[in-house]
PDB file of N, CA and C in Angstrom:
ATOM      1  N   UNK A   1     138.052 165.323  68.245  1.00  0.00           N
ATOM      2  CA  UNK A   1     137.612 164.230  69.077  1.00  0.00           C
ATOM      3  C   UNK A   1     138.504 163.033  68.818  1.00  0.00           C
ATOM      4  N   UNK A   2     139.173 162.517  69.621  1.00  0.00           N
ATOM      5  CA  UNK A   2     140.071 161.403  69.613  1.00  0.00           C
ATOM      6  C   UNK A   2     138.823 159.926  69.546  1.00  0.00           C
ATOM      7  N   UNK A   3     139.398 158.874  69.141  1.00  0.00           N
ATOM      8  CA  UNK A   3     139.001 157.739  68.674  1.00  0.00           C
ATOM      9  C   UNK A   3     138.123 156.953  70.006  1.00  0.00           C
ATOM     10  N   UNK A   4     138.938 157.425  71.004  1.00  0.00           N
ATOM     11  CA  UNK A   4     138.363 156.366  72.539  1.00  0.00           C
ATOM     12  C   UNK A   4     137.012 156.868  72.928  1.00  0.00           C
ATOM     13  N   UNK A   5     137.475 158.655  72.654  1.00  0.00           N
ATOM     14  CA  UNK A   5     135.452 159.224  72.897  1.00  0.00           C
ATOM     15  C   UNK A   5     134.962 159.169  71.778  1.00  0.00           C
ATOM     16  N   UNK A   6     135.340 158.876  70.575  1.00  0.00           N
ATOM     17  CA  UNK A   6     133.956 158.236  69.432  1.00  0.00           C
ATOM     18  C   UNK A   6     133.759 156.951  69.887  1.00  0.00           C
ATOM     19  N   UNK A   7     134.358 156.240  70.345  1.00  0.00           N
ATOM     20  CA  UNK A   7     133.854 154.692  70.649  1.00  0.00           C
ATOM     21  C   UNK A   7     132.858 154.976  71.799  1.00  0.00           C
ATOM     22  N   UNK A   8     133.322 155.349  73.096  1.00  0.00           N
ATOM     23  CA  UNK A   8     132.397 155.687  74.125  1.00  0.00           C
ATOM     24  C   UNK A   8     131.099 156.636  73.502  1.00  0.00           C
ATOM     25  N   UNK A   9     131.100 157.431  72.913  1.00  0.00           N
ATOM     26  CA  UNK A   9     130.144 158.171  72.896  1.00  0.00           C
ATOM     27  C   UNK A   9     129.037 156.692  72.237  1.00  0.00           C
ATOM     28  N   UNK A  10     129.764 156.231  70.905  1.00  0.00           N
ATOM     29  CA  UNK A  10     128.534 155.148  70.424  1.00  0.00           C
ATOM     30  C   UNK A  10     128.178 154.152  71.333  1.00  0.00           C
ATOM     31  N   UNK A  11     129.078 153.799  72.245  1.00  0.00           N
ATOM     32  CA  UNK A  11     128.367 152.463  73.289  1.00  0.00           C
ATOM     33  C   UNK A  11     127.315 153.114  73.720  1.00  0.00           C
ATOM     34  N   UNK A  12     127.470 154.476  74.479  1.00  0.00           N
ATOM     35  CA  UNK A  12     126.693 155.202  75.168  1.00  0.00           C
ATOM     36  C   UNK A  12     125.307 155.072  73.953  1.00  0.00           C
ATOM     37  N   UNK A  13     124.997 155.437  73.112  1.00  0.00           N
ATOM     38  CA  UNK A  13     124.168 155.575  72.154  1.00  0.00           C
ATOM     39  C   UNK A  13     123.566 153.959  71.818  1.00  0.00           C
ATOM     40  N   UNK A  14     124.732 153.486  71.517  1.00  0.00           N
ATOM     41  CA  UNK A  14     123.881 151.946  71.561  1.00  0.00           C
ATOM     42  C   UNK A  14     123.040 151.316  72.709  1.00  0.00           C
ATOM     43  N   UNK A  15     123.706 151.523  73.826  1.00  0.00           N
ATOM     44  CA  UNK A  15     123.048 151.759  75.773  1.00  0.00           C
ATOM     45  C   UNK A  15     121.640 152.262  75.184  1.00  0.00           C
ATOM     46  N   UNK A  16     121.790 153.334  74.772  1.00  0.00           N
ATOM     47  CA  UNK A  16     120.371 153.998  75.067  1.00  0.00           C
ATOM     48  C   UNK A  16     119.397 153.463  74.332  1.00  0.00           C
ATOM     49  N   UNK A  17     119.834 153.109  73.271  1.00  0.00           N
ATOM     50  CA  UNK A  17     118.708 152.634  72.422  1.00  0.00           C
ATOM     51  C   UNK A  17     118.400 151.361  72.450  1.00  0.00           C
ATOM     52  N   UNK A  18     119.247 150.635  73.229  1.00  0.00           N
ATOM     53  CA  UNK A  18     119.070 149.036  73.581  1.00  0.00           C
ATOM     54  C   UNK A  18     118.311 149.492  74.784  1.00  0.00           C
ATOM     55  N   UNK A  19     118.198 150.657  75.547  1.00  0.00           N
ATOM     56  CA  UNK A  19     117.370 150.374  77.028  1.00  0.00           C
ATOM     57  C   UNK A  19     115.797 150.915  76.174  1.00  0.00           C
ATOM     58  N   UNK A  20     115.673 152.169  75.406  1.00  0.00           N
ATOM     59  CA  UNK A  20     114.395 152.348  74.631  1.00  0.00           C
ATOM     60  C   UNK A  20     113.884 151.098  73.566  1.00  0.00           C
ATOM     61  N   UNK A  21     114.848 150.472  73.284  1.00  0.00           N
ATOM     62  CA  UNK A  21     114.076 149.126  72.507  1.00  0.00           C
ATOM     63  C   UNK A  21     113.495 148.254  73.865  1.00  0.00           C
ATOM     64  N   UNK A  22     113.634 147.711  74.683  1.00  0.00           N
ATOM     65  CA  UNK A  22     113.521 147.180  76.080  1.00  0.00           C
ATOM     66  C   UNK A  22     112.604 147.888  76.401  1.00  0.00           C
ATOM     67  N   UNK A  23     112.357 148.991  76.662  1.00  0.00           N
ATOM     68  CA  UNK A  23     111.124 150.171  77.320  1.00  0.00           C
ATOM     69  C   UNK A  23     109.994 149.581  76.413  1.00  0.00           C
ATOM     70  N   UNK A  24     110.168 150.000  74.887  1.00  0.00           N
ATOM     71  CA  UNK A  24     108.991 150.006  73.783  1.00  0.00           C
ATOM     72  C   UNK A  24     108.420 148.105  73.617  1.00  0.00           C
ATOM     73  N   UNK A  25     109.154 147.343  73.901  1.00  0.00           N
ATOM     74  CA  UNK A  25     109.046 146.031  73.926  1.00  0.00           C
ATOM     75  C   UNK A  25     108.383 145.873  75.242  1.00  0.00           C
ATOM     76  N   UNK A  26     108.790 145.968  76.214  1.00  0.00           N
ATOM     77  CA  UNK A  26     107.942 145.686  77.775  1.00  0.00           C
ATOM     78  C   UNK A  26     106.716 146.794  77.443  1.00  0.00           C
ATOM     79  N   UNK A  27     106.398 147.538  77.122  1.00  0.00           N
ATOM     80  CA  UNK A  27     105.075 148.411  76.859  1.00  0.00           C
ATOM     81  C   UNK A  27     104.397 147.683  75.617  1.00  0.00           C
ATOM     82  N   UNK A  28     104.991 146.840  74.495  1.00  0.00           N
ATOM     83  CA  UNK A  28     104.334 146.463  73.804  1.00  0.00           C
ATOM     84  C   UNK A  28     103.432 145.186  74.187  1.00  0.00           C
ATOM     85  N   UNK A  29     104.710 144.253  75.059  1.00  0.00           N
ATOM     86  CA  UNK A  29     103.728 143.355  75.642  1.00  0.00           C
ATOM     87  C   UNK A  29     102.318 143.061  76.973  1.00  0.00           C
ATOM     88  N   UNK A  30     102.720 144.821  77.562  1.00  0.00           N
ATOM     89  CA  UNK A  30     101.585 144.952  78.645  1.00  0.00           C
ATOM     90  C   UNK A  30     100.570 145.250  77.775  1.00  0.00           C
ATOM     91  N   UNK A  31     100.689 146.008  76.849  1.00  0.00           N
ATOM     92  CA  UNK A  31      99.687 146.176  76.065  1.00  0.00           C
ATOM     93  C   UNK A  31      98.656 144.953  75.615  1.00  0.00           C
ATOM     94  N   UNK A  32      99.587 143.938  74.443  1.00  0.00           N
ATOM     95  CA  UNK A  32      98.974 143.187  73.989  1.00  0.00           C
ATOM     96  C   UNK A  32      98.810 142.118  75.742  1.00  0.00           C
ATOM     97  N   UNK A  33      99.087 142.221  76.759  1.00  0.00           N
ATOM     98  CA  UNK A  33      97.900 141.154  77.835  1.00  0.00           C
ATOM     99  C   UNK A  33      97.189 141.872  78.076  1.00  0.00           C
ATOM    100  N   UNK A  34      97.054 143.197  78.328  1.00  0.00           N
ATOM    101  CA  UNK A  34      96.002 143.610  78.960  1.00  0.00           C
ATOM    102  C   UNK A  34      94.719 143.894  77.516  1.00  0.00           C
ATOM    103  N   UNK A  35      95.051 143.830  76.389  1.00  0.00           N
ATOM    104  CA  UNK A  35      94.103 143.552  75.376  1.00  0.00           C
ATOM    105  C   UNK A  35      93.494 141.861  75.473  1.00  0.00           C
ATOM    106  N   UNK A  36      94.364 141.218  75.367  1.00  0.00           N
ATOM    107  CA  UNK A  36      93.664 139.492  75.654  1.00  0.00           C
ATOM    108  C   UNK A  36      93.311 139.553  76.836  1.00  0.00           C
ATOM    109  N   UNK A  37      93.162 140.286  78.323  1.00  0.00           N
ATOM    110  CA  UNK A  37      92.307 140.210  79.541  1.00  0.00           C
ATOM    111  C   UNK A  37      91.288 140.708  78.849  1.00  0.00           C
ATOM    112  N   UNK A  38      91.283 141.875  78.860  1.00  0.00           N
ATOM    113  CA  UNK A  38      89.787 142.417  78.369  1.00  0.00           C
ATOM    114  C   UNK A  38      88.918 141.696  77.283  1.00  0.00           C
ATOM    115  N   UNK A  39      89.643 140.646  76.570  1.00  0.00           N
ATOM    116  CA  UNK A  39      89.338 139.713  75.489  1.00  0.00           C
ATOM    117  C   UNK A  39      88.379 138.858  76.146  1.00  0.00           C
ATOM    118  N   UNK A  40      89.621 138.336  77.267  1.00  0.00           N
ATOM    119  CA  UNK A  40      88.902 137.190  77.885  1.00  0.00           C
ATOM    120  C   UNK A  40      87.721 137.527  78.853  1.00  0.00           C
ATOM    121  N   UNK A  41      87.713 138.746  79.237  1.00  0.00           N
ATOM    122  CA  UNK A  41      86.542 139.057  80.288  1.00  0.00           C
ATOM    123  C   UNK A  41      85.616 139.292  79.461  1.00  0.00           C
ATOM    124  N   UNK A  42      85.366 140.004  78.606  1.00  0.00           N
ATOM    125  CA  UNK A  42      84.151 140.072  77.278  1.00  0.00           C
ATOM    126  C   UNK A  42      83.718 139.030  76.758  1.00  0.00           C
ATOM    127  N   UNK A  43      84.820 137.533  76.731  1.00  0.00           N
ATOM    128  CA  UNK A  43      84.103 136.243  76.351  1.00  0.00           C
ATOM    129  C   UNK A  43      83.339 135.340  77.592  1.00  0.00           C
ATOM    130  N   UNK A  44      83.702 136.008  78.627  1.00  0.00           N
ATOM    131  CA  UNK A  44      83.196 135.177  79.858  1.00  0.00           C
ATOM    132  C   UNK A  44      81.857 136.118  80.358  1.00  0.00           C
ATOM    133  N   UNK A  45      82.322 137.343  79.495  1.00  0.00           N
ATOM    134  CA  UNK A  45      80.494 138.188  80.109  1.00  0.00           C
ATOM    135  C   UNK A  45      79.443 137.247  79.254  1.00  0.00           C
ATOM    136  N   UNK A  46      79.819 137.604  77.705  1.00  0.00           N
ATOM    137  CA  UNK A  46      78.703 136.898  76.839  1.00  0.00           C
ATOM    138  C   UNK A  46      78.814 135.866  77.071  1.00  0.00           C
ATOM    139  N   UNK A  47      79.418 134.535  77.442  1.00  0.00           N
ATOM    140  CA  UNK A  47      79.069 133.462  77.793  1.00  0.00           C
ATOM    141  C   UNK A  47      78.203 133.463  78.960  1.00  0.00           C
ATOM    142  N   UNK A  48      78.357 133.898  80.014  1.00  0.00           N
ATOM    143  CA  UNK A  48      77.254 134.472  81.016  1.00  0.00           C
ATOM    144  C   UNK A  48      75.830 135.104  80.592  1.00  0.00           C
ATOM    145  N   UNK A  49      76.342 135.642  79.557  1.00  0.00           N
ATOM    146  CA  UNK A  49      75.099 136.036  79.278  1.00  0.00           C
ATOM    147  C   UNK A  49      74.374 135.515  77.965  1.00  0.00           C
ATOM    148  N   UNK A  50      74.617 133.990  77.584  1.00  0.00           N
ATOM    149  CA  UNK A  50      74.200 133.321  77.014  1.00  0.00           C
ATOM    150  C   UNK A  50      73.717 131.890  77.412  1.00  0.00           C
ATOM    151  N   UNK A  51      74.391 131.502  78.355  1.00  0.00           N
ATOM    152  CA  UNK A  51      74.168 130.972  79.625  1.00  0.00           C
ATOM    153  C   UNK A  51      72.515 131.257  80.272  1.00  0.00           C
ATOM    154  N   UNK A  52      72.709 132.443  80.482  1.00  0.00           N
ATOM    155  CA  UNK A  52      71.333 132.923  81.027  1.00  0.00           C
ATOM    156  C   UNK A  52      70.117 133.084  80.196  1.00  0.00           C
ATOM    157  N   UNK A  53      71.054 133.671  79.149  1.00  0.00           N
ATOM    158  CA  UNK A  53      69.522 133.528  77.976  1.00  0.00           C
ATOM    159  C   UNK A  53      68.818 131.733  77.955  1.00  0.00           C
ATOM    160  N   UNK A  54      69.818 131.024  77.864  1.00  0.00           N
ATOM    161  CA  UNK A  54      69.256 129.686  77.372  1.00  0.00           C
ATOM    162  C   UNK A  54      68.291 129.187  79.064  1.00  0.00           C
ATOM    163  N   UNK A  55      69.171 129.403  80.097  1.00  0.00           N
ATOM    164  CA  UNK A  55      68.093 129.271  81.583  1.00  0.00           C
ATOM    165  C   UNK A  55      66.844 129.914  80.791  1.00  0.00           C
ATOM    166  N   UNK A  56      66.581 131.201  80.898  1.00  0.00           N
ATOM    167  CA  UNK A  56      65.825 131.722  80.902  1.00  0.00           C
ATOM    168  C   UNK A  56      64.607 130.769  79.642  1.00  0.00           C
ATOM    169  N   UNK A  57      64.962 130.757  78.311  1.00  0.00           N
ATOM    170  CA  UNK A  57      64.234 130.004  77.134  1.00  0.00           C
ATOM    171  C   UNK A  57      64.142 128.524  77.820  1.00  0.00           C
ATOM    172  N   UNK A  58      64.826 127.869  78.872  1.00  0.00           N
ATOM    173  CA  UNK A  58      64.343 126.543  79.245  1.00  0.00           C
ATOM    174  C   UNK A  58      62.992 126.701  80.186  1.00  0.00           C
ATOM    175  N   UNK A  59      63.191 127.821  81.211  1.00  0.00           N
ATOM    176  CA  UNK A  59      62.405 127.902  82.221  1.00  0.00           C
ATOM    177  C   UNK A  59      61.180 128.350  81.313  1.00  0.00           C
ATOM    178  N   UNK A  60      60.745 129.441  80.257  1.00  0.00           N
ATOM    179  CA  UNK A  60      59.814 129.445  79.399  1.00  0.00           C
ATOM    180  C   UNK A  60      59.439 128.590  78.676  1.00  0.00           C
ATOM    181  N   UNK A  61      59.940 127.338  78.517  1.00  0.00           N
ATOM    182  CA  UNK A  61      59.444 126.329  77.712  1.00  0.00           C
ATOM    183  C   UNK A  61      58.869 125.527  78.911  1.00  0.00           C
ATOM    184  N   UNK A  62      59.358 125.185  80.106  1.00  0.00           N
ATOM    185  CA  UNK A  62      58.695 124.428  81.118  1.00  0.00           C
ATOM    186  C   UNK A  62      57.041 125.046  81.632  1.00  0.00           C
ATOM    187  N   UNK A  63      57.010 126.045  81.508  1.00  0.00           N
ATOM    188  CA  UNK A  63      55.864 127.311  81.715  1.00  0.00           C
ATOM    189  C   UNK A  63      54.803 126.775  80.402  1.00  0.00           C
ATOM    190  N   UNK A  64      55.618 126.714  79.186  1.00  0.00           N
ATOM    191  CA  UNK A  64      54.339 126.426  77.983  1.00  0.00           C
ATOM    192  C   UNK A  64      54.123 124.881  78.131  1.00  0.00           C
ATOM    193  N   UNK A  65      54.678 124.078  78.297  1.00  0.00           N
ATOM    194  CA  UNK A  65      54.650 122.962  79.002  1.00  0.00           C
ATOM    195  C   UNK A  65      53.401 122.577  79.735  1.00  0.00           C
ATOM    196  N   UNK A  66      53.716 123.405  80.786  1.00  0.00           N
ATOM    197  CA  UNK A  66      52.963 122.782  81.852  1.00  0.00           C
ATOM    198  C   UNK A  66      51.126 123.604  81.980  1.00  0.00           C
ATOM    199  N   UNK A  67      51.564 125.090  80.907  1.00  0.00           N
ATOM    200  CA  UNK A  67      50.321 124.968  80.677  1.00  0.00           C
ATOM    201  C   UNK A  67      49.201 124.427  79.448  1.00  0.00           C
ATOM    202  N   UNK A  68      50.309 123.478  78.574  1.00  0.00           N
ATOM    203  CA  UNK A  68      49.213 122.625  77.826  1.00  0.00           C
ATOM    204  C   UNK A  68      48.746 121.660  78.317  1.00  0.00           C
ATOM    205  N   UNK A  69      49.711 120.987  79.446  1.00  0.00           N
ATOM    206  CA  UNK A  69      49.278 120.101  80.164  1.00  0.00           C
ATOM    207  C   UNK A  69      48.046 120.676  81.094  1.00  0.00           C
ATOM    208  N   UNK A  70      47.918 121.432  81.463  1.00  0.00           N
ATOM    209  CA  UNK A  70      46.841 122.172  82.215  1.00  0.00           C
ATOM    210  C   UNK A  70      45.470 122.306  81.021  1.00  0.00           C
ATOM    211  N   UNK A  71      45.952 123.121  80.562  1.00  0.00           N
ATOM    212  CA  UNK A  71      44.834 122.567  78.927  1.00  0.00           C
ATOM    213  C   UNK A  71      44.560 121.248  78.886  1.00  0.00           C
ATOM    214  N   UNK A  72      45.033 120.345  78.763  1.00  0.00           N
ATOM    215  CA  UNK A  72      44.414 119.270  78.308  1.00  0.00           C
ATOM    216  C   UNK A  72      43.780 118.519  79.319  1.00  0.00           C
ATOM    217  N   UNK A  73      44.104 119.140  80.918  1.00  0.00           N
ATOM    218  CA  UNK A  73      43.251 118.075  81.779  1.00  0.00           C
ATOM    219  C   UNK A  73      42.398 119.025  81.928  1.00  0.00           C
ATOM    220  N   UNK A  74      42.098 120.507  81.761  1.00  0.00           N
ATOM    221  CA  UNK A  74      41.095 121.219  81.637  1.00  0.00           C
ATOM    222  C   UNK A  74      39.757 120.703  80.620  1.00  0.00           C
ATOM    223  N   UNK A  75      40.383 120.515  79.234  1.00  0.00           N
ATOM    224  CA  UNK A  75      39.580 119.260  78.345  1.00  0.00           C
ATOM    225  C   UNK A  75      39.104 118.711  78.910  1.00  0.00           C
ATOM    226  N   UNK A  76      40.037 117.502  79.239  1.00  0.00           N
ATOM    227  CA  UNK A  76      39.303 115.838  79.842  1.00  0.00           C
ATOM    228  C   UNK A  76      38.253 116.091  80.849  1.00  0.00           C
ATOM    229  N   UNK A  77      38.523 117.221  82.050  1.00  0.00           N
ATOM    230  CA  UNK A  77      37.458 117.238  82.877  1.00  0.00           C
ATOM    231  C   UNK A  77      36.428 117.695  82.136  1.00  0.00           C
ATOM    232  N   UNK A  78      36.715 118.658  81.759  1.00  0.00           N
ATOM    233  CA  UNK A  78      35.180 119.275  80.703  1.00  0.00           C
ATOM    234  C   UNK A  78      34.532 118.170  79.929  1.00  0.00           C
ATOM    235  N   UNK A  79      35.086 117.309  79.416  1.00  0.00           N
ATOM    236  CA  UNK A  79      34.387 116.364  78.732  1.00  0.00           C
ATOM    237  C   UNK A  79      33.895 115.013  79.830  1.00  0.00           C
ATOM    238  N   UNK A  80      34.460 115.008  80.695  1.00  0.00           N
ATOM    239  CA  UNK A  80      34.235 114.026  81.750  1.00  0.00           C
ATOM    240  C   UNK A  80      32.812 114.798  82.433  1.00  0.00           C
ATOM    241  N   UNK A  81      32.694 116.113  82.796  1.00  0.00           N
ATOM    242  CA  UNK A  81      31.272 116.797  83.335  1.00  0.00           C
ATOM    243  C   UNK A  81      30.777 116.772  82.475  1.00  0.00           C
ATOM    244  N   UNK A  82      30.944 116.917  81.099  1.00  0.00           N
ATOM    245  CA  UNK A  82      29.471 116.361  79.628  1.00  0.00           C
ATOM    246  C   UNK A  82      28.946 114.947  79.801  1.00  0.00           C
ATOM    247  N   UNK A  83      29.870 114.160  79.981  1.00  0.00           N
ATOM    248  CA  UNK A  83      29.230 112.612  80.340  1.00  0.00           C
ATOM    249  C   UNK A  83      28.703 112.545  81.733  1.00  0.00           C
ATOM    250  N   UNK A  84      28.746 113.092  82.456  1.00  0.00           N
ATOM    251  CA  UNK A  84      28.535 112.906  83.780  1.00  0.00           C
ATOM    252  C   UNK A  84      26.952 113.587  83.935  1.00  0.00           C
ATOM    253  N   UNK A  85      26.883 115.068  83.038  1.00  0.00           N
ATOM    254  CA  UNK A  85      25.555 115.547  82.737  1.00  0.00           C
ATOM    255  C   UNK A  85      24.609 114.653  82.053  1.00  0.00           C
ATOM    256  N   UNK A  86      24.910 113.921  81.123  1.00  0.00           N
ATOM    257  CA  UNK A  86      24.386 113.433  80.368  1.00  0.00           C
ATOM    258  C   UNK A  86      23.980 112.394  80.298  1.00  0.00           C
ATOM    259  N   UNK A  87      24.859 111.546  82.088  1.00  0.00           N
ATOM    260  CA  UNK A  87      24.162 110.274  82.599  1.00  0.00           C
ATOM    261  C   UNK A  87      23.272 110.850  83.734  1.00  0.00           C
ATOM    262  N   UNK A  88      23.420 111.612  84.081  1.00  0.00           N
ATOM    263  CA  UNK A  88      22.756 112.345  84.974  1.00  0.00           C
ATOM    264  C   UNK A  88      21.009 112.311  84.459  1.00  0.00           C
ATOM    265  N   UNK A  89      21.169 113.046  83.303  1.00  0.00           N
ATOM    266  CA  UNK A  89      19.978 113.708  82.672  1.00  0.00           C
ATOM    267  C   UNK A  89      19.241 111.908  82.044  1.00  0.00           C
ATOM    268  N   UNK A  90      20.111 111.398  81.999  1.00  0.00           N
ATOM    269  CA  UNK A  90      19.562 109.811  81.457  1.00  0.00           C
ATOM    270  C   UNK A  90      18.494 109.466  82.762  1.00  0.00           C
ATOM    271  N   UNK A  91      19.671 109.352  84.015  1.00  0.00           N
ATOM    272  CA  UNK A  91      19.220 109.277  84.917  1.00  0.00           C
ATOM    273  C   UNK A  91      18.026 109.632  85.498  1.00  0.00           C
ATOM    274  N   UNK A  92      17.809 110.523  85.247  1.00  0.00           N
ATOM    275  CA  UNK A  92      16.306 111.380  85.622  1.00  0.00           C
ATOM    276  C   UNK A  92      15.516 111.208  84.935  1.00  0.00           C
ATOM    277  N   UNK A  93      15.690 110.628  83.429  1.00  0.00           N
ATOM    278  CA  UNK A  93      14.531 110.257  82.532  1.00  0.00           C
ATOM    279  C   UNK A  93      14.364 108.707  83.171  1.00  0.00           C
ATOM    280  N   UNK A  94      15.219 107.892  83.741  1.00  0.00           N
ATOM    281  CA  UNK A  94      14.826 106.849  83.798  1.00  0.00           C
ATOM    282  C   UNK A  94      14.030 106.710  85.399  1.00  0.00           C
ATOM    283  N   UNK A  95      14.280 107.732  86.356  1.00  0.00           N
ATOM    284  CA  UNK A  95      13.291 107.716  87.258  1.00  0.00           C
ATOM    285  C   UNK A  95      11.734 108.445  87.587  1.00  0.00           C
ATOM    286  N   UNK A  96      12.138 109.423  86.457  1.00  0.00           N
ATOM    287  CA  UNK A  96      10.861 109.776  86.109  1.00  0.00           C
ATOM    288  C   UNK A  96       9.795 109.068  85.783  1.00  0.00           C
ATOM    289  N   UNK A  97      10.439 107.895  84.305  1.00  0.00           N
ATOM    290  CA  UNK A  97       9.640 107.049  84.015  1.00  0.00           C
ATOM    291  C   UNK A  97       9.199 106.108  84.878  1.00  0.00           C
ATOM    292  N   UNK A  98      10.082 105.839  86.191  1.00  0.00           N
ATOM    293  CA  UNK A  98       9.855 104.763  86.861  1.00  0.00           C
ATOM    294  C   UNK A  98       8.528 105.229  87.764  1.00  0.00           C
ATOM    295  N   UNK A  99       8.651 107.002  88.302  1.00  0.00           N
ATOM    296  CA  UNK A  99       7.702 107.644  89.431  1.00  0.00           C
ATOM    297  C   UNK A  99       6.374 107.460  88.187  1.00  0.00           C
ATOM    298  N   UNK A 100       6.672 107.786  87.168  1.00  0.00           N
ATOM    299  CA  UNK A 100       5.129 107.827  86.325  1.00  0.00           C
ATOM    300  C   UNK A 100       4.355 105.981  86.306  1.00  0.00           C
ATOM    301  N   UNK A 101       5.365 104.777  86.230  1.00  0.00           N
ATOM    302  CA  UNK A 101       4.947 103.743  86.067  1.00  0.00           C
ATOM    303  C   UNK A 101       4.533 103.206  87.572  1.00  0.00           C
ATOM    304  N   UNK A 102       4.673 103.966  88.461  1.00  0.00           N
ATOM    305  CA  UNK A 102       4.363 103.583  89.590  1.00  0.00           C
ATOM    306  C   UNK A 102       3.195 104.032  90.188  1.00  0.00           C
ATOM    307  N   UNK A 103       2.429 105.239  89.500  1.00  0.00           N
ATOM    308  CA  UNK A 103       1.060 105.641  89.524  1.00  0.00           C
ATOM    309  C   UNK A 103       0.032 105.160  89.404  1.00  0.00           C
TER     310      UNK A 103
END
């Protein structure tokens, strides 16, 4: 083998392995984006779906909310019909006494 085809043969060889370093490099970097997409879509699901959890724990707290508030005017009326019985029942003792003093 003369000197000009050992030189050609190694360009040729260096060619190739400069185009397979280039191949393995462009495959390394589709790789690593399409790992940070799937990164980023998995942080935007659970944010969605933490997002929703917290809707959801606000709208259940407005619910316990609004039924203590319901409780407590459930109270007040209940205690507002005890006084109301109880002037009532006054009431009737004091016209009773009045129908008996009028005999």
């Amino acid at each position: 083998m003369e000197l000009s085809e050992i030189e050609e043969l190694s360009k040729r060889l260096l060619r190739k392995e400069a185009e397979n370093v280039f191949r393995l490099q462009a495959s390394a970097s589709m790789d690593m984006w399409l790992c940070m997409k799937r990164t980023i879509t998995a942080i935007e699901h659970a944010k969605k779906a933490y997002e929703d959890g917290c809707s959801k724990v606000a709208e259940a707290c407005k619910i316990l909310q609004d039924h203590t508030n319901l409780v407590k005017d459930k109270e007040a009326l209940e205690r507002q019909v005890k006084a109301t019985k109880a002037k009532l029942s006054e009431m009737r003792a004091t016209l009773d006494a009045s129908i008996q003093a009028t005999k």
